[in-house]
C-alpha atoms as a PDB file:
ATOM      1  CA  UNK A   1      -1.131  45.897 -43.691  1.00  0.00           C
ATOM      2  CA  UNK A   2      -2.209  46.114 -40.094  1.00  0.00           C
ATOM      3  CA  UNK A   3      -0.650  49.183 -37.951  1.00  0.00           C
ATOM      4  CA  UNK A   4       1.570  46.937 -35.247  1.00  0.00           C
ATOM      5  CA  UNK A   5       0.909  49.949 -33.056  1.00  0.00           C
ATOM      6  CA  UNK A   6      -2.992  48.917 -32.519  1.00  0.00           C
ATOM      7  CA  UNK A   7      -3.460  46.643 -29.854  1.00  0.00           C
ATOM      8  CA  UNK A   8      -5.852  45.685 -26.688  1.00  0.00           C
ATOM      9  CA  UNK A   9      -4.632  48.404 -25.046  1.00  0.00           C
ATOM     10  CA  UNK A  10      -6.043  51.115 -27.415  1.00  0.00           C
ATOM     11  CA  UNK A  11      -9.526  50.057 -26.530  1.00  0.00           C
ATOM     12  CA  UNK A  12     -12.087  51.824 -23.494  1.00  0.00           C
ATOM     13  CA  UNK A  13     -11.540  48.761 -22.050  1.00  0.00           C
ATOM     14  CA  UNK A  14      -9.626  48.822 -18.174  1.00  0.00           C
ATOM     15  CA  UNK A  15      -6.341  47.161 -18.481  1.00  0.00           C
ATOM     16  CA  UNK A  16      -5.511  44.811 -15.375  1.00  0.00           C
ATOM     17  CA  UNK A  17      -2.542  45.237 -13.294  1.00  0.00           C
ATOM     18  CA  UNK A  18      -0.562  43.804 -10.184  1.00  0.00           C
ATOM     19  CA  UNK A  19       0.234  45.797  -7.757  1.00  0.00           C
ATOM     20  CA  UNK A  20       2.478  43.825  -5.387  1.00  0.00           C
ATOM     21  CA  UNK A  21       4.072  46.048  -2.074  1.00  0.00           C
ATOM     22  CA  UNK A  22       6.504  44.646   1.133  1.00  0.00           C
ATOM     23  CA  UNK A  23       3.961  43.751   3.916  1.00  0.00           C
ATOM     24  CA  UNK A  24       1.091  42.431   5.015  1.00  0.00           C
ATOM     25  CA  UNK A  25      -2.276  45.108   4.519  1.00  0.00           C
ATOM     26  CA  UNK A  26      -4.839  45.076   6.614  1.00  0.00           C
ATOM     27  CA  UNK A  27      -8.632  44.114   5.939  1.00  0.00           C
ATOM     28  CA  UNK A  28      -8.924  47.636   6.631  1.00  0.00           C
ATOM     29  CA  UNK A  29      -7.550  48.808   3.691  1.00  0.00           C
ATOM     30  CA  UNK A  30     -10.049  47.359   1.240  1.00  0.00           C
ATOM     31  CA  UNK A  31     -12.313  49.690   0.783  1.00  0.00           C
ATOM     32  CA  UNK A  32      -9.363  52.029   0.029  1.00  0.00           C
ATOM     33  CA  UNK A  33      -8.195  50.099  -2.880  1.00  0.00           C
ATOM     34  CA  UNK A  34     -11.748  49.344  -4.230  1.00  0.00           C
ATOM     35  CA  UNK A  35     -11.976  47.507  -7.381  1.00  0.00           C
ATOM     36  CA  UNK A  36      -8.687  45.616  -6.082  1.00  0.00           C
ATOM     37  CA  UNK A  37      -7.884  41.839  -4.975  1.00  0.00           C
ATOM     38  CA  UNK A  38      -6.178  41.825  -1.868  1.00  0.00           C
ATOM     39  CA  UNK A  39      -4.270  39.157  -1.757  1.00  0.00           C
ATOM     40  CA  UNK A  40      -1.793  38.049   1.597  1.00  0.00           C
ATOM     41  CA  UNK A  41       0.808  36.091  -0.045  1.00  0.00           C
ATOM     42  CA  UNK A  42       3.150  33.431   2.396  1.00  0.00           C
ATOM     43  CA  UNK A  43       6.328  35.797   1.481  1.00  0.00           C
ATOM     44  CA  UNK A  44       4.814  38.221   3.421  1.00  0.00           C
ATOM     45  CA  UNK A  45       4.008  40.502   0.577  1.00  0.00           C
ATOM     46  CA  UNK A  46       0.380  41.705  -0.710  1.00  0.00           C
ATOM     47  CA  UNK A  47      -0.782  41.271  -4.258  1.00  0.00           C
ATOM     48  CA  UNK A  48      -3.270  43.844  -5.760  1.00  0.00           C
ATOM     49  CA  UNK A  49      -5.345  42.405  -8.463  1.00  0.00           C
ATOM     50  CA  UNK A  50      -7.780  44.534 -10.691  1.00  0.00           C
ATOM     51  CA  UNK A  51      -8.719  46.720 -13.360  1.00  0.00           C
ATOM     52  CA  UNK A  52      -6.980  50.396 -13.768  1.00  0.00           C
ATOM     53  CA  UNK A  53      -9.192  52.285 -16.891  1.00  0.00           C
ATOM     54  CA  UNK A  54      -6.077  54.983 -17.187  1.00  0.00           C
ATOM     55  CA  UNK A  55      -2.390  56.020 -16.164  1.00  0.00           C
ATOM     56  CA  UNK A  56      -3.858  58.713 -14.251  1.00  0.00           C
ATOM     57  CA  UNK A  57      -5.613  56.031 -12.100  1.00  0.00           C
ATOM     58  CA  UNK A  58      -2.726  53.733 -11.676  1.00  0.00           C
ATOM     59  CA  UNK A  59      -0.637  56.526 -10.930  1.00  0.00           C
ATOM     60  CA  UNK A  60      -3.730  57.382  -7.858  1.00  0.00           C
ATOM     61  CA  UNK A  61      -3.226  53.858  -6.907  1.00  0.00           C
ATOM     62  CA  UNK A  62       0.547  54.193  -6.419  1.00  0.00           C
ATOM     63  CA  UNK A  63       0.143  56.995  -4.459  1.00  0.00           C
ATOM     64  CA  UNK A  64      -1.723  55.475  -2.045  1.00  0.00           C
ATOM     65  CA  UNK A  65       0.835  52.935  -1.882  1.00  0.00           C
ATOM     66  CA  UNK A  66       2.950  55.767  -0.979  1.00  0.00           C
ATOM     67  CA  UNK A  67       0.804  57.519   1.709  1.00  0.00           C
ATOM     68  CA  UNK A  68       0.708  53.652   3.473  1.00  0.00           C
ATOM     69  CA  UNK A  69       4.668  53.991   3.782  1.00  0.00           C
ATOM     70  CA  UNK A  70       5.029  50.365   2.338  1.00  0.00           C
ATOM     71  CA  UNK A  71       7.617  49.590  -0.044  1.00  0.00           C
ATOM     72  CA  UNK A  72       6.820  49.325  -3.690  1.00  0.00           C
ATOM     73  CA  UNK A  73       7.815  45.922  -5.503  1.00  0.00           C
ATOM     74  CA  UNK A  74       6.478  45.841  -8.741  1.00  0.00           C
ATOM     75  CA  UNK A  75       3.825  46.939 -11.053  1.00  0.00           C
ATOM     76  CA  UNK A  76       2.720  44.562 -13.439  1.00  0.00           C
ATOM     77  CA  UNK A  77       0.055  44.736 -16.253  1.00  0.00           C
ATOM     78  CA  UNK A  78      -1.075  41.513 -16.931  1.00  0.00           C
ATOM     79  CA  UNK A  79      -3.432  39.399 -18.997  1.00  0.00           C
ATOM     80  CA  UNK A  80      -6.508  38.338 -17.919  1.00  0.00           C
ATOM     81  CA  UNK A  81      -6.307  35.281 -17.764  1.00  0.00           C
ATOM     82  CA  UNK A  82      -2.861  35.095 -16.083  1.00  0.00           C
ATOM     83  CA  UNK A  83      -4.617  37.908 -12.879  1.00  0.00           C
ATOM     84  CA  UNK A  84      -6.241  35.309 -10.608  1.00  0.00           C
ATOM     85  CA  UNK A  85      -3.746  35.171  -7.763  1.00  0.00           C
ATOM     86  CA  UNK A  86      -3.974  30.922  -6.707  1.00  0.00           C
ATOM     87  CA  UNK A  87      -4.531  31.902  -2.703  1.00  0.00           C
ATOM     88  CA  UNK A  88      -6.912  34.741  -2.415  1.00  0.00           C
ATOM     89  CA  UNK A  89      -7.145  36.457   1.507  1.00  0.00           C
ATOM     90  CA  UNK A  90      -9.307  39.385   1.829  1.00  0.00           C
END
């Protein structure tokens, strides 16, 4: 019987997350959250897109969330298929 506890996530592989915080970022800002989709949403919000290889990254990425002084929505991981934003603004 297969362990249910194996998954995708147990591989080397990065898993992909959204990142979504209150405000518009800047195109300055891209370079600072290399590796990410930047994505200016109509609400008003952003959308980062991309890969995050550990916890210790995403938690780096959340901090610098922090350090902007925006406001923290969500934090999704999400399938690959289901990451592609539909209106992409860098």
């Amino acid at each position: 019987m297969a362990n249910k506890l194996t998954s995708k996530t147990d591989t080397d592989q990065p898993m992909l997350y959204q990142i979504r915080i209150k405000g518009h970022l800047g195109p300055q800002w891209t370079d600072w959250f290399e590796g990410l989709t930047i994505t200016l949403e109509d609400s008003g919000d952003t959308l980062l897109v991309g890969p995050v290889v550990d916890q210790a990254a995403l938690y780096g990425l959340l901090k610098k969330v922090r350090d902007l002084g925006m406001t923290l929505i969500s934090v999704n991981h999400v399938e690959p298929d289901k990451a592609k934003p539909s209106n992409v603004n860098q």
